[in-house]
N, C-alpha and C. Protein backbone atom coordinates (compact mmCIF):
# COMPACT_ATOMS: atom_id res chain seq x y z
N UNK A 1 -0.45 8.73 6.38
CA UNK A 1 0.57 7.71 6.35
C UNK A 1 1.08 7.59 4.92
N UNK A 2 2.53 7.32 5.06
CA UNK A 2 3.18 7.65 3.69
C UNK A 2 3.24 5.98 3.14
N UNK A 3 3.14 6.16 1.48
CA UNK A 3 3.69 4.47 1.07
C UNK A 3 4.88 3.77 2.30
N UNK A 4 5.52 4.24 2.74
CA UNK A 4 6.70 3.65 2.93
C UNK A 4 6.07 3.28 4.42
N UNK A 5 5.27 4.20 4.83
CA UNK A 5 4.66 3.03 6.37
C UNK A 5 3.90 2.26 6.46
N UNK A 6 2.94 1.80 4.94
CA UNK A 6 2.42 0.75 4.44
C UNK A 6 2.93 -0.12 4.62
N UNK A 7 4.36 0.17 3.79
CA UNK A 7 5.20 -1.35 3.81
C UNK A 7 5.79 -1.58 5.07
N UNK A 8 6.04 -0.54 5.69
CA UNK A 8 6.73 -1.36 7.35
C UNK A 8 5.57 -1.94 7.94
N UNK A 9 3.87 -1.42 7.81
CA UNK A 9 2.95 -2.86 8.16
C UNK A 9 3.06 -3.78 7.80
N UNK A 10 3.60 -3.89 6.14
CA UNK A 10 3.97 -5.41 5.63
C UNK A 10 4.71 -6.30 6.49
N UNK A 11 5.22 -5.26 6.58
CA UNK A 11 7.17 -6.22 7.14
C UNK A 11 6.68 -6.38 8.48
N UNK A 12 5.84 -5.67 9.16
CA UNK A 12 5.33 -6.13 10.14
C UNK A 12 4.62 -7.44 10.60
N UNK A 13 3.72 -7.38 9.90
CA UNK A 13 2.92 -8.53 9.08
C UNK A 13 3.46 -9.77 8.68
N UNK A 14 4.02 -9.75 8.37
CA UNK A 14 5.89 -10.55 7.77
C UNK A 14 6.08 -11.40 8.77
N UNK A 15 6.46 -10.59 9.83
CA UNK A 15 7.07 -11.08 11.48
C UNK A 15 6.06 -11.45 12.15
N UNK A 16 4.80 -11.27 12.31
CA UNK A 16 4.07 -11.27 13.61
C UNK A 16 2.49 -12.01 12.90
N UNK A 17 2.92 -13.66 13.50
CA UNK A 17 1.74 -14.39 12.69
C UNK A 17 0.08 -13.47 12.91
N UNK A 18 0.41 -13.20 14.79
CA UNK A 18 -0.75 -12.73 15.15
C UNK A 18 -1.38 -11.58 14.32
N UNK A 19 -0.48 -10.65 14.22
CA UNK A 19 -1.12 -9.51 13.52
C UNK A 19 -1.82 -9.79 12.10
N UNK A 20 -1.04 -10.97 11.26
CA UNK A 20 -1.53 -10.90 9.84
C UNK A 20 -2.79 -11.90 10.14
N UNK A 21 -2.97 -12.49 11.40
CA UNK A 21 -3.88 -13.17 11.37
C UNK A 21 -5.16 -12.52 11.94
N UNK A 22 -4.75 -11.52 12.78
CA UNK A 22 -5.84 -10.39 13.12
C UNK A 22 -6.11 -9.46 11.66
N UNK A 23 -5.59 -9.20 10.95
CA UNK A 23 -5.72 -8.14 9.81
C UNK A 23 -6.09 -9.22 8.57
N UNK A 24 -6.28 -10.66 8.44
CA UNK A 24 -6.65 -11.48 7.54
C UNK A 24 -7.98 -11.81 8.04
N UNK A 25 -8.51 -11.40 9.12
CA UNK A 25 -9.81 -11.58 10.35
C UNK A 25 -10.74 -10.42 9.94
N UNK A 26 -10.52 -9.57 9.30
CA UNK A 26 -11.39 -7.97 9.43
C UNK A 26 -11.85 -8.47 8.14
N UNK A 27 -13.52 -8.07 8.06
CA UNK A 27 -14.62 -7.89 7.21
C UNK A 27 -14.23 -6.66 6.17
N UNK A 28 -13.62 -5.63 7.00
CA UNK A 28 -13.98 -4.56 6.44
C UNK A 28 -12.23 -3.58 6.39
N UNK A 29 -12.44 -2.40 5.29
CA UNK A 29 -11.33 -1.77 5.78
C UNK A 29 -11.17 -1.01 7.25
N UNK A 30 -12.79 -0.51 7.26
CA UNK A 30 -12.82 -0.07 8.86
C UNK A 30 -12.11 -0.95 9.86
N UNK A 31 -12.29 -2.44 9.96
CA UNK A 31 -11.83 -3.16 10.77
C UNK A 31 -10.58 -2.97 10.68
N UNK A 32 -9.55 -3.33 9.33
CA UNK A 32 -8.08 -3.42 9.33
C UNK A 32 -7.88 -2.10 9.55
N UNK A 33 -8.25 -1.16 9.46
CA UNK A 33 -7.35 0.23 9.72
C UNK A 33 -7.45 0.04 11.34
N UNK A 34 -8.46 -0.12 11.93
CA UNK A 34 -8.47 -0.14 13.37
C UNK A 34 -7.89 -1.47 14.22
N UNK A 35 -7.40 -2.46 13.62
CA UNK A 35 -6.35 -3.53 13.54
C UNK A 35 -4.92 -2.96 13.65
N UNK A 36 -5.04 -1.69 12.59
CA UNK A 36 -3.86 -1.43 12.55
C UNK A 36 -3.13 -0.76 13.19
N UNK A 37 -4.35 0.50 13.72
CA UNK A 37 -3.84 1.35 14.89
C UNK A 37 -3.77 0.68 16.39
N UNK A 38 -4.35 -0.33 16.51
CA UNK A 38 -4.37 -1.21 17.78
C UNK A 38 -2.82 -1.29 17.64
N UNK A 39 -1.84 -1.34 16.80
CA UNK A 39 -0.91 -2.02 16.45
C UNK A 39 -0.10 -1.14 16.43
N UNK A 40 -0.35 0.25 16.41
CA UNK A 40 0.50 1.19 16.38
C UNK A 40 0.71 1.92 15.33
N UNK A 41 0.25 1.46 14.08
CA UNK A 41 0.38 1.89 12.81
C UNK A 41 -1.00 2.97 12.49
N UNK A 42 -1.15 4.39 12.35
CA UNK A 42 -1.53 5.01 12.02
C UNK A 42 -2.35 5.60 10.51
N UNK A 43 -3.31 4.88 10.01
CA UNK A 43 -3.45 4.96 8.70
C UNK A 43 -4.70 4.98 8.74
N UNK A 44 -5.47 5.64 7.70
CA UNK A 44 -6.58 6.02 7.34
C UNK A 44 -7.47 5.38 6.24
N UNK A 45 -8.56 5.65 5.83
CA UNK A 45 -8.91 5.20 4.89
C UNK A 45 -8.72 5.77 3.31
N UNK A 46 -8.11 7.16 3.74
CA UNK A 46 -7.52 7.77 2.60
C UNK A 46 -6.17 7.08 2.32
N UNK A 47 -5.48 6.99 3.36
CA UNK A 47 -4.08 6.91 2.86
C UNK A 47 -4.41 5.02 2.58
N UNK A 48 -5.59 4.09 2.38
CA UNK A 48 -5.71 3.06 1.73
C UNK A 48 -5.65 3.12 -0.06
N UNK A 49 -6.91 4.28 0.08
CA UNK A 49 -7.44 4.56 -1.48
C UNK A 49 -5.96 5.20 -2.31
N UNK A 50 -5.02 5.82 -1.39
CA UNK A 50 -4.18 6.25 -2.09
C UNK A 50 -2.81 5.51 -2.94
N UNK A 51 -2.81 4.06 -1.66
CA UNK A 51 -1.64 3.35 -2.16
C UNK A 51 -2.52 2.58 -3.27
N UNK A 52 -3.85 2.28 -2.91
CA UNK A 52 -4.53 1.28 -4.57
C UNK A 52 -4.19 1.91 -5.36
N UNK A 53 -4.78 2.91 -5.97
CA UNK A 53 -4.32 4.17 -6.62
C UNK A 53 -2.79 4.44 -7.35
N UNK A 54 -2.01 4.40 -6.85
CA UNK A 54 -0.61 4.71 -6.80
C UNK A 54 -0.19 2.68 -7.35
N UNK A 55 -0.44 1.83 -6.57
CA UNK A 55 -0.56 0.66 -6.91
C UNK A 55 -0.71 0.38 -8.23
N UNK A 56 -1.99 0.67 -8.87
CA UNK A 56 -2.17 0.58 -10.10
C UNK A 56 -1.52 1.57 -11.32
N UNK A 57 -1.20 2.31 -10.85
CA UNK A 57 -0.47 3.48 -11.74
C UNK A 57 0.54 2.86 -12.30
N UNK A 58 1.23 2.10 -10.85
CA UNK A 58 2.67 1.74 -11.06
C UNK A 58 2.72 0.33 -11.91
N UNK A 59 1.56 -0.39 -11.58
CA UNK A 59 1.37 -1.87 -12.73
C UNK A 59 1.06 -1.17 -13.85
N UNK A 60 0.36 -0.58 -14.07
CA UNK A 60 -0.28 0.11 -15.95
C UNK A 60 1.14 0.09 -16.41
N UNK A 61 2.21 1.31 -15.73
CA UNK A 61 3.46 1.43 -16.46
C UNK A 61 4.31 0.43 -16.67
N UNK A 62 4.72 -0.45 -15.40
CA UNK A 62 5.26 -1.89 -15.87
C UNK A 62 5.28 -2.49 -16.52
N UNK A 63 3.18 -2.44 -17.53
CA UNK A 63 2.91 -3.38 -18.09
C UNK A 63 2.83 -2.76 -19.31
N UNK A 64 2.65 -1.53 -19.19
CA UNK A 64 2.57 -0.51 -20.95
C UNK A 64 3.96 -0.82 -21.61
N UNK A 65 3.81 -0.22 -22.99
CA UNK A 65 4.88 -0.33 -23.59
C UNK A 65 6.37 1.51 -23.32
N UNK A 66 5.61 1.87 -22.96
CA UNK A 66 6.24 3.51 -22.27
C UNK A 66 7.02 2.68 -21.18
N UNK A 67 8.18 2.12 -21.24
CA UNK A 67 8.96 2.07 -19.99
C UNK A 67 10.55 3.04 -20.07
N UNK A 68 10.34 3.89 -20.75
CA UNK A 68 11.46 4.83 -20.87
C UNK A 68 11.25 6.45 -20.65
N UNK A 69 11.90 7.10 -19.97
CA UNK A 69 11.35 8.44 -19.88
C UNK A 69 11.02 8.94 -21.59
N UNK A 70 9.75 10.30 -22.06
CA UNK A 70 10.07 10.99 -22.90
C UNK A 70 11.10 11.67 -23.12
N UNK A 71 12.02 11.45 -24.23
CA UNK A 71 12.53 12.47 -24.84
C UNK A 71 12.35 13.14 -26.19
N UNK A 72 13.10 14.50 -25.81
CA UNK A 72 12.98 15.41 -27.02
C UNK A 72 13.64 15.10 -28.23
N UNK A 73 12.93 15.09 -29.72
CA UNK A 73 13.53 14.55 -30.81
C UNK A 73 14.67 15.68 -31.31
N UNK A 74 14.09 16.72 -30.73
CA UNK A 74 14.56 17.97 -31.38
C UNK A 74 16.07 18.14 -30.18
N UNK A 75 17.10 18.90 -31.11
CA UNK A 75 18.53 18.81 -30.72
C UNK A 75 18.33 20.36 -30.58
């Protein structure tokens, strides 16, 4: 499962008290991934570790002072 079907669980989640209240109910990630496929949403425990992952990458840079691509000094 790609970032972008993460977030349509959000938006799912968003809409449907039941679901965020079934997926705010799970102990475990085992539970919410299998919350989630009850639900139709297809996701693993890899593709969890991957959006944390990717998650934090994307706060470090937000929060570093590097918010501009490198460029070359040399002409």
């Amino acid at each position: 499962m790609s970032r972008n079907a993460l977030q349509r669980l959000v938006n799912a989640c968003e809409r449907s008290p039941s679901l965020r209240q079934s997926l705010k109910a799970c102990s475990s990630s085992e539970e919410w991934i299998e919350v989630a496929r009850n639900h139709g949403f297809l996701i693993t425990a890899k593709d969890l570790e991957s959006d944390d992952k990717e998650s934090q990458l994307s706060h470090w840079f937000e929060q570093s002072r590097i918010s501009q691509p490198f460029r070359s000094t040399h002409r």
